[in-house]
Protein backbone atom coordinates (compact mmCIF):
# COMPACT_ATOMS: atom_id res chain seq x y z
CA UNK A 1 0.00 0.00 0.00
CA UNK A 2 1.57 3.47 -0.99
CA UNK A 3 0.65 6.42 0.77
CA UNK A 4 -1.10 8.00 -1.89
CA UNK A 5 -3.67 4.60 -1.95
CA UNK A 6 -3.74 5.00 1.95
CA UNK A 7 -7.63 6.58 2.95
CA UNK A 8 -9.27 7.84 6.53
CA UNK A 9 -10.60 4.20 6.65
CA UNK A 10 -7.25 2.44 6.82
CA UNK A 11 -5.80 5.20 9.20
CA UNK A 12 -8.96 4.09 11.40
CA UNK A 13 -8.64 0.66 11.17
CA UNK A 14 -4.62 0.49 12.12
CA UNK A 15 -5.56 2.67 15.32
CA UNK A 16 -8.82 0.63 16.02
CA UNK A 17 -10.60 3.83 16.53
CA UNK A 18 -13.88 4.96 14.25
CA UNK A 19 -13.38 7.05 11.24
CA UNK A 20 -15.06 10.27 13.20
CA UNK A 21 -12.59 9.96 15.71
CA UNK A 22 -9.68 9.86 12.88
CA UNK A 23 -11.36 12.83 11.47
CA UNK A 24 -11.39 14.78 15.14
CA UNK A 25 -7.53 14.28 15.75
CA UNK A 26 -6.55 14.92 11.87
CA UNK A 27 -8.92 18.38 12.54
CA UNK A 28 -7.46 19.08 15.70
CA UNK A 29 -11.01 18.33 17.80
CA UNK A 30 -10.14 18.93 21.59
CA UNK A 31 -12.33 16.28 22.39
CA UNK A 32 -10.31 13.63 21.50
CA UNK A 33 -8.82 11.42 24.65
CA UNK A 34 -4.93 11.88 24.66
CA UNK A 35 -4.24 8.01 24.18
CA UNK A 36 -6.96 7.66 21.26
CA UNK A 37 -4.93 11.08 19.75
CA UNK A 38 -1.47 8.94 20.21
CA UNK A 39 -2.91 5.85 18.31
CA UNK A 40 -4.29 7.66 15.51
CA UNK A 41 -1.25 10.00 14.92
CA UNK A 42 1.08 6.44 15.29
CA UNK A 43 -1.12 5.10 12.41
CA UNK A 44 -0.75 7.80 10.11
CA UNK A 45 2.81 7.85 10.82
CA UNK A 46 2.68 3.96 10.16
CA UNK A 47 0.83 4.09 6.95
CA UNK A 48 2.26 7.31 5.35
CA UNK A 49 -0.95 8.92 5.63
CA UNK A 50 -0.93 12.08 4.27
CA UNK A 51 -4.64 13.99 3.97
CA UNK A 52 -5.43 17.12 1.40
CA UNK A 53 -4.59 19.77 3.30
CA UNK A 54 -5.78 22.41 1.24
CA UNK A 55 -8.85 20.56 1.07
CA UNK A 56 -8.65 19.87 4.99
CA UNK A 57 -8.34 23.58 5.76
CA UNK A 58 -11.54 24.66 3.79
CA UNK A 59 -13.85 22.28 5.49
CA UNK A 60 -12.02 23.20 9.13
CA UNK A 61 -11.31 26.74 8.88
CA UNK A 62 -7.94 25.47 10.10
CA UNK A 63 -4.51 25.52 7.80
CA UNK A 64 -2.47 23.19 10.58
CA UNK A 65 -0.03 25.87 10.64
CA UNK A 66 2.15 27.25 13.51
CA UNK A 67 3.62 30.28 12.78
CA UNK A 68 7.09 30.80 14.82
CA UNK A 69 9.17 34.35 15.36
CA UNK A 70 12.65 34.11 16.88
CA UNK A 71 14.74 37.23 17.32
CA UNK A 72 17.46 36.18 15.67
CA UNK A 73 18.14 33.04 13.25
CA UNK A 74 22.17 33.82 13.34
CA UNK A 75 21.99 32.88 16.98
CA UNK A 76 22.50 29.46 17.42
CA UNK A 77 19.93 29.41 21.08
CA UNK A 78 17.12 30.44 18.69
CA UNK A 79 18.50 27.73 15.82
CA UNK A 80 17.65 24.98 18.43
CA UNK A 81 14.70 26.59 19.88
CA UNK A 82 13.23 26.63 16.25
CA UNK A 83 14.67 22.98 15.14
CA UNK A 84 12.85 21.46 18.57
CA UNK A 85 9.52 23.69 17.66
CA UNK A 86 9.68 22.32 14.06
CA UNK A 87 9.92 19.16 15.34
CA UNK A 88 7.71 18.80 17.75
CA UNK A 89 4.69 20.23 15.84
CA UNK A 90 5.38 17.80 12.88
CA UNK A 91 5.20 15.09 15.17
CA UNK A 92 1.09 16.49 15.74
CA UNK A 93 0.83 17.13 12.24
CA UNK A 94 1.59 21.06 11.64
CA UNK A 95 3.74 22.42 9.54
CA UNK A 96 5.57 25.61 11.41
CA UNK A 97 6.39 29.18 8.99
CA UNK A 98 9.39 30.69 10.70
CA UNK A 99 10.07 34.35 10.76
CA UNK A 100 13.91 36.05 11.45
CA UNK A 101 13.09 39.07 13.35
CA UNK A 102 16.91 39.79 13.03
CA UNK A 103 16.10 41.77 17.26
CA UNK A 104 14.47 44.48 14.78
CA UNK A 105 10.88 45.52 16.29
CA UNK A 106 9.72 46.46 13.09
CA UNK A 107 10.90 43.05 11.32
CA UNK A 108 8.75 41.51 14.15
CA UNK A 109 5.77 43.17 12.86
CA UNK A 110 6.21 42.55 9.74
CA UNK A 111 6.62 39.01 9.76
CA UNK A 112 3.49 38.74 12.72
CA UNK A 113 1.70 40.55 10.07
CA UNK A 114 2.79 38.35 7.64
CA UNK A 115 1.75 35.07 9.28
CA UNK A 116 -1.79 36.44 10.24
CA UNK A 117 -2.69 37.05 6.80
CA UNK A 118 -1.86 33.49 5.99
CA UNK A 119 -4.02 32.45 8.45
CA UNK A 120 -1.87 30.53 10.71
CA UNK A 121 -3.37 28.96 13.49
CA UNK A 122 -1.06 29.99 16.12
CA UNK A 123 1.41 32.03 17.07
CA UNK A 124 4.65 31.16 19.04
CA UNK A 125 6.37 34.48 19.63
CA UNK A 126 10.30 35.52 21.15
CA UNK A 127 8.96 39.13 21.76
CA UNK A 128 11.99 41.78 20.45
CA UNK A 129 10.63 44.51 22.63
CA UNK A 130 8.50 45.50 25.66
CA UNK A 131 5.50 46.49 23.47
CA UNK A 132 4.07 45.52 19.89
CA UNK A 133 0.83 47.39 19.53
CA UNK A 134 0.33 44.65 16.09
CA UNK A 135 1.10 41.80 19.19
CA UNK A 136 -1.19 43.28 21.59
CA UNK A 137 -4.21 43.65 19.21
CA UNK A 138 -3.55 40.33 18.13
CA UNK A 139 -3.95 39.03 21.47
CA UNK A 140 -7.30 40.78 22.05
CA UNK A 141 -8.57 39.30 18.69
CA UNK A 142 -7.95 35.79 19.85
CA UNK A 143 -4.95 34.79 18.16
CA UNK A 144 -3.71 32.24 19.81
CA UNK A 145 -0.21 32.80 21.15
CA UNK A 146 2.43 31.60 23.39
CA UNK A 147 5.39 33.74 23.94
CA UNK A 148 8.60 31.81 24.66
CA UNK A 149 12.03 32.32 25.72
CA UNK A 150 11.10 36.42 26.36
CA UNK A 151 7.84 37.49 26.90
CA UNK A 152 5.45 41.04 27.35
CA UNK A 153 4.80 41.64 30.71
CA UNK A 154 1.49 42.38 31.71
CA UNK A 155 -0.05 40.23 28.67
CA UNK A 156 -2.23 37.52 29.23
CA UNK A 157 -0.54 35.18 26.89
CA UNK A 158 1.38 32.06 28.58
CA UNK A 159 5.02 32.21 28.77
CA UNK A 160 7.70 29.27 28.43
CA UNK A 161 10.70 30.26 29.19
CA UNK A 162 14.10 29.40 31.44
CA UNK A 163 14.46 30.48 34.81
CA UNK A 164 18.49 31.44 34.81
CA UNK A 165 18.52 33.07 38.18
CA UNK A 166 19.87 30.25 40.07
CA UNK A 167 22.46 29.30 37.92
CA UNK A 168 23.10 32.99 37.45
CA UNK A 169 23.47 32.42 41.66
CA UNK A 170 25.87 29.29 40.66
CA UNK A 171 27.96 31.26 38.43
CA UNK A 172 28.98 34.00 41.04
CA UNK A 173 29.39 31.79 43.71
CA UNK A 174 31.95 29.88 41.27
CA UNK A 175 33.66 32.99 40.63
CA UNK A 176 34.03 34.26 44.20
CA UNK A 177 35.24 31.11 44.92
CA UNK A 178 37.91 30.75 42.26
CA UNK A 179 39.30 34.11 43.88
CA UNK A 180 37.13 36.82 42.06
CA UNK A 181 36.25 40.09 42.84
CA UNK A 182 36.44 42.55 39.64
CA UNK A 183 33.17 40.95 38.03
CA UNK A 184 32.16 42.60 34.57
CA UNK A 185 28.55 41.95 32.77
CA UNK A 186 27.86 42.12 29.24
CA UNK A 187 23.87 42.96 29.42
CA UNK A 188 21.45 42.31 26.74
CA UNK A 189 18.82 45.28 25.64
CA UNK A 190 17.47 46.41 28.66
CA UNK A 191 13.49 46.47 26.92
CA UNK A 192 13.61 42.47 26.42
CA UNK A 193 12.80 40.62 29.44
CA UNK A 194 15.73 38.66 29.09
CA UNK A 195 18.32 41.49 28.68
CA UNK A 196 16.93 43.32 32.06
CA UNK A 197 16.05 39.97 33.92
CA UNK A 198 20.04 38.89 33.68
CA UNK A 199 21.28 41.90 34.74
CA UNK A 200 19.31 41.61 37.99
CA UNK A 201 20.16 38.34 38.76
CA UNK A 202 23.86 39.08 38.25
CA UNK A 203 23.87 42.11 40.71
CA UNK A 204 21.48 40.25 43.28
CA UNK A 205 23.86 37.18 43.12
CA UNK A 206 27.20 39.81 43.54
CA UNK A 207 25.32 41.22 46.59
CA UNK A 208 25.04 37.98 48.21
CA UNK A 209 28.96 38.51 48.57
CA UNK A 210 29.43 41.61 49.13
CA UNK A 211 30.54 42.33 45.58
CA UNK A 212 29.30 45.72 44.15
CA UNK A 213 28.74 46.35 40.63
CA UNK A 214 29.79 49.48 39.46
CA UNK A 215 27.83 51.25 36.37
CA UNK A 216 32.38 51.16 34.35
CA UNK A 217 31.36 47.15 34.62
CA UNK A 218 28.24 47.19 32.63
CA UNK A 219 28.39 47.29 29.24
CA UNK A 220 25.86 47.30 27.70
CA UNK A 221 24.99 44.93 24.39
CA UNK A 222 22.15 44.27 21.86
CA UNK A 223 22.50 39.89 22.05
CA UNK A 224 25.14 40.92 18.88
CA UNK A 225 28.55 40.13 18.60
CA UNK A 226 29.49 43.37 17.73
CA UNK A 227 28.57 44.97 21.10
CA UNK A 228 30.09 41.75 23.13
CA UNK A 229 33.18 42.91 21.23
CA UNK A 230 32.79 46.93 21.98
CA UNK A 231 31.75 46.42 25.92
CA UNK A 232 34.62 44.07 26.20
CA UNK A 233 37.34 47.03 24.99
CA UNK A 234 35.73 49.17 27.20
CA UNK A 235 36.21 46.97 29.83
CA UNK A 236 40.17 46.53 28.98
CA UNK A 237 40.56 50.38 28.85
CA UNK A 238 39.59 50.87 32.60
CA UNK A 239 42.14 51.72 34.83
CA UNK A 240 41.45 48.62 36.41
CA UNK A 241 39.41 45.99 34.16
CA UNK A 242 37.78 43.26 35.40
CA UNK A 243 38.87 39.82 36.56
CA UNK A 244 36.24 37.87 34.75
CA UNK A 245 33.43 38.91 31.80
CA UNK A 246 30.09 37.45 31.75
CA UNK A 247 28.28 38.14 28.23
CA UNK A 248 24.69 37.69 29.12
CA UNK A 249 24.17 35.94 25.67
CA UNK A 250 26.44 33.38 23.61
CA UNK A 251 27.30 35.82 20.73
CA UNK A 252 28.20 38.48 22.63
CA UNK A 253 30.75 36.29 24.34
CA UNK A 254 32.04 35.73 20.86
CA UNK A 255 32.42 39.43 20.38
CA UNK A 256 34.29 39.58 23.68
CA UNK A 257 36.28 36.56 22.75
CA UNK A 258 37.27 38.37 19.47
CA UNK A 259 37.96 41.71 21.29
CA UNK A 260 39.99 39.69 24.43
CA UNK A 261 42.45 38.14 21.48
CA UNK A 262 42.69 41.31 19.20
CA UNK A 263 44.19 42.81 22.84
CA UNK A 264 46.42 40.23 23.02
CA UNK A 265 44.54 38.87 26.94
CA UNK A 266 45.14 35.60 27.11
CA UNK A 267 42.00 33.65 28.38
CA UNK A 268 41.55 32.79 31.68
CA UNK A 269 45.54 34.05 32.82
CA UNK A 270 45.22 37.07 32.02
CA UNK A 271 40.63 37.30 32.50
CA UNK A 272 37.93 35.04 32.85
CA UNK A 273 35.61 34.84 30.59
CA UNK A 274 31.90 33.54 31.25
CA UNK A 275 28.93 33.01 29.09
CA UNK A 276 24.80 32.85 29.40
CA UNK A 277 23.36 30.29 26.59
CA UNK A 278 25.43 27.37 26.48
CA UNK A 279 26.18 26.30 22.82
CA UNK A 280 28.11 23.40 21.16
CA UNK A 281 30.64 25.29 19.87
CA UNK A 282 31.83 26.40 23.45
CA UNK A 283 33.26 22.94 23.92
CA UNK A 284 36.00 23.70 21.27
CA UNK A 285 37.29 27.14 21.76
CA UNK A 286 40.22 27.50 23.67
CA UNK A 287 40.05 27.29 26.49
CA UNK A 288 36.33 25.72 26.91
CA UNK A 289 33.87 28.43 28.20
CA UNK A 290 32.39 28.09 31.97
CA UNK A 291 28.15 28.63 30.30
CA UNK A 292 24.67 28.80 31.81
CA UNK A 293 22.74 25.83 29.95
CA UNK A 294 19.30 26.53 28.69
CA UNK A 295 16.81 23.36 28.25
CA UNK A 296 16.37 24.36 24.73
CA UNK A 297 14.73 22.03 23.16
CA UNK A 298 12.23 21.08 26.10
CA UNK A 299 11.33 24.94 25.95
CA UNK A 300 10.78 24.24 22.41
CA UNK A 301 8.55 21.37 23.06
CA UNK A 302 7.00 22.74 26.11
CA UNK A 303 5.67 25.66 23.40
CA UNK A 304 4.36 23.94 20.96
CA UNK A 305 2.11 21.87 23.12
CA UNK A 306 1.12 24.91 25.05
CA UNK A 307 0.01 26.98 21.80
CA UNK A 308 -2.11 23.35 20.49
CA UNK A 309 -3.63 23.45 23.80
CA UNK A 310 -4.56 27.47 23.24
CA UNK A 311 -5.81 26.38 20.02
CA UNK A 312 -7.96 23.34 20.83
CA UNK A 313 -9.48 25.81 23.45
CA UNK A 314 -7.31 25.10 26.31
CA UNK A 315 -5.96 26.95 29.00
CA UNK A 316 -2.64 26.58 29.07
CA UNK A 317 -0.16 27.33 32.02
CA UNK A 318 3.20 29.19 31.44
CA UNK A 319 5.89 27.02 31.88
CA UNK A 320 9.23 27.81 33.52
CA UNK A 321 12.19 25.18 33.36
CA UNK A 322 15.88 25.87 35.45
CA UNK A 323 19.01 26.51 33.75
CA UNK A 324 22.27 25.05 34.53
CA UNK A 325 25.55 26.11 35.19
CA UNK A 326 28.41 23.87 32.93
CA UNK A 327 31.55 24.72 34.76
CA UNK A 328 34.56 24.20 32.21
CA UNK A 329 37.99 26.27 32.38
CA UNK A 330 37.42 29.80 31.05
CA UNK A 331 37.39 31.31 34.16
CA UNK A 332 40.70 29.79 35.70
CA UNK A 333 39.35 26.56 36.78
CA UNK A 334 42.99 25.27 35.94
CA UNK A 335 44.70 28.14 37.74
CA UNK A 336 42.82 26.71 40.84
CA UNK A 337 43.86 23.23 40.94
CA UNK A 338 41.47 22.18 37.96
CA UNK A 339 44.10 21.13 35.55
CA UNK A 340 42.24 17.62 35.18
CA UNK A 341 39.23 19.14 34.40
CA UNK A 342 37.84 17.75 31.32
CA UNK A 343 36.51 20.12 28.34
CA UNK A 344 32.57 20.00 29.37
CA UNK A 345 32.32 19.35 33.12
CA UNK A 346 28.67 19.72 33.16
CA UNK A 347 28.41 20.30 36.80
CA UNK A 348 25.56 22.18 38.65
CA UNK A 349 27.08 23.01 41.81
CA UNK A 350 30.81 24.24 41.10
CA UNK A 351 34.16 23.06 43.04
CA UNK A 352 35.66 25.91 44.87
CA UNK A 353 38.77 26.96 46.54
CA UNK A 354 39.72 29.52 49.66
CA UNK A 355 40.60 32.90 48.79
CA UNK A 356 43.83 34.15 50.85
């Protein structure tokens, strides 16, 4: 049997569930029990099956379409985030439309814009800004949306995001107990959620011992490279820089990797250099980078179910998951007796030494 010979009928009979009850899961019915909604979608799976979808859409009103908007494709955080969204909505039958917002407020709109007009049937949104008056009257129309990663505070839209303050917490205590004092931040834009949320958590966590953070040791970034790089050589122009950076996104840390080496600063003799959004490519530089670990892909996961739940009529609750500190030896791990560290440690709860 080829797929294109494969009807409702066999799709019912391989899930031994009635052809309505096919026709309610392919349609996206909410009343539909969650293990009767497994079998069916493991038969069409199975058998290939693979319904008109035009047709499908003009008897439902529905198009099975997610439509996804990530601030920036170049990052590689969002490149997972959207590869686990992708993934998980094929695996309940929607295709996802991504949009590159490029952290541009007005490419946000436009591509919002653009994925309303195609009639998506959700919206799964990494808000650029504070305030999208195209976002907020969306909302109020009854788009279905779930913002994730950042969100709009105030709007009654569910969130799924990370919860970094703890390993934010981690981080600090790691540093003060490798020795550190001079502690330097590379914030994101202070009108994101994420950008002002970091910040905090880094100057609640220095408080906690007795570290101050000066307004010379904030630099402050857009979650580019370029302005990791720029922050960073403002930094090594103080009179007295800092002992250790901490770019509050991965690229930025790449910028300040790229400035540190331009200088001639050796990394971690002569500073530290710390990173929030882990990313595979952190395991190879030299030396590894101590990162804050996001649970990307179950955030991506975690979204997509939350928006199908907002569509089928659901009332879905935000969702917050813990990052993780991955202690490695950017920071001067080896300088403290670390030397037989290996390259990705992984650790939650970092080793730490005296400070004379």
């Amino acid at each position: 049997m080829t797929p294109s010979s494969v009807g409702i009928k066999d799709v019912a009979a391989e899930a031994g569930v009635s052809v309505a009850t096919v026709s309610r899961v392919l349609n996206g019915h909410p009343s539909v029990s969650p293990a009767s909604r497994t079998r069916v979608l493991a038969a069409v799976e199975a058998l290939g099956y693979r319904p008109n979808a035009v047709a499908r859409s003009l008897r439902t009103d529905q198009t099975r379409t997610l439509g996804l908007v990530i601030s920036d494709v170049l990052n590689p955080y969002f490149t997972e985030l959207a590869r686990s969204v992708e993934e998980a909505a094929r695996a309940l039958g929607y295709s996802v439309i991504i949009g590159n917002a490029d952290e541009r407020p007005e490419l946000q709109d436009h591509h919002v814009r653009t994925l309303l007009d195609r009639r998506i049937d959700g919206l799964l949104v990494s808000p650029t800004d504070g305030g999208s008056p195209l976002m907020l009257d969306a909302v109020r129309a009854g788009t279905p949306m779930v913002f994730v990663d950042r969100w709009i505070p105030g709007v009654d839209v569910p969130v799924v995001r990370s919860d970094g303050r703890q390993a934010v917490r981690d981080l600090v205590a790691h540093l003060h107990g490798l020795g550190h004092r001079r502690l330097a931040i590379i914030a994101g834009p202070a009108a994101t959620t994420t950008g002002s949320e970091r910040v905090e958590a880094f100057r609640e966590a220095l408080r906690e011992h007795g570290i101050a953070l000066p307004d010379a040791y904030i630099g402050q970034g857009d979650f580019q490279a370029d302005s990791g790089r720029r922050a960073t050589e403002r930094f090594l122009a103080l009179p007295e820089p800092p002992e250790v950076v901490f770019a509050a996104d991965n690229l930025m840390a790449l910028g300040a990797l790229d400035a540190l080496r331009a200088h001639g600063r050796r990394v971690p003799d002569d500073i530290g250099l710390a990173a929030f959004d882990d990313i595979p490519w952190f395991v190879h530089t030299d030396p590894p980078v101590t990162a804050i670990a996001q649970p990307t892909a179950d955030l991506g996961r975690a979204a997509v179910h939350a928006l199908i739940d907002r569509i089928e009529g659901r009332s879905p609750q935000s969702v917050t998951l813990p990052a993780r500190l991955v202690v490695r030896r950017s920071c001067g791990e080896d300088i403290a007796g670390r030397g037989d560290a290996p390259g990705d440690r992984g650790e939650n709860t970092p080793a730490r030494r005296s400070n004379p």
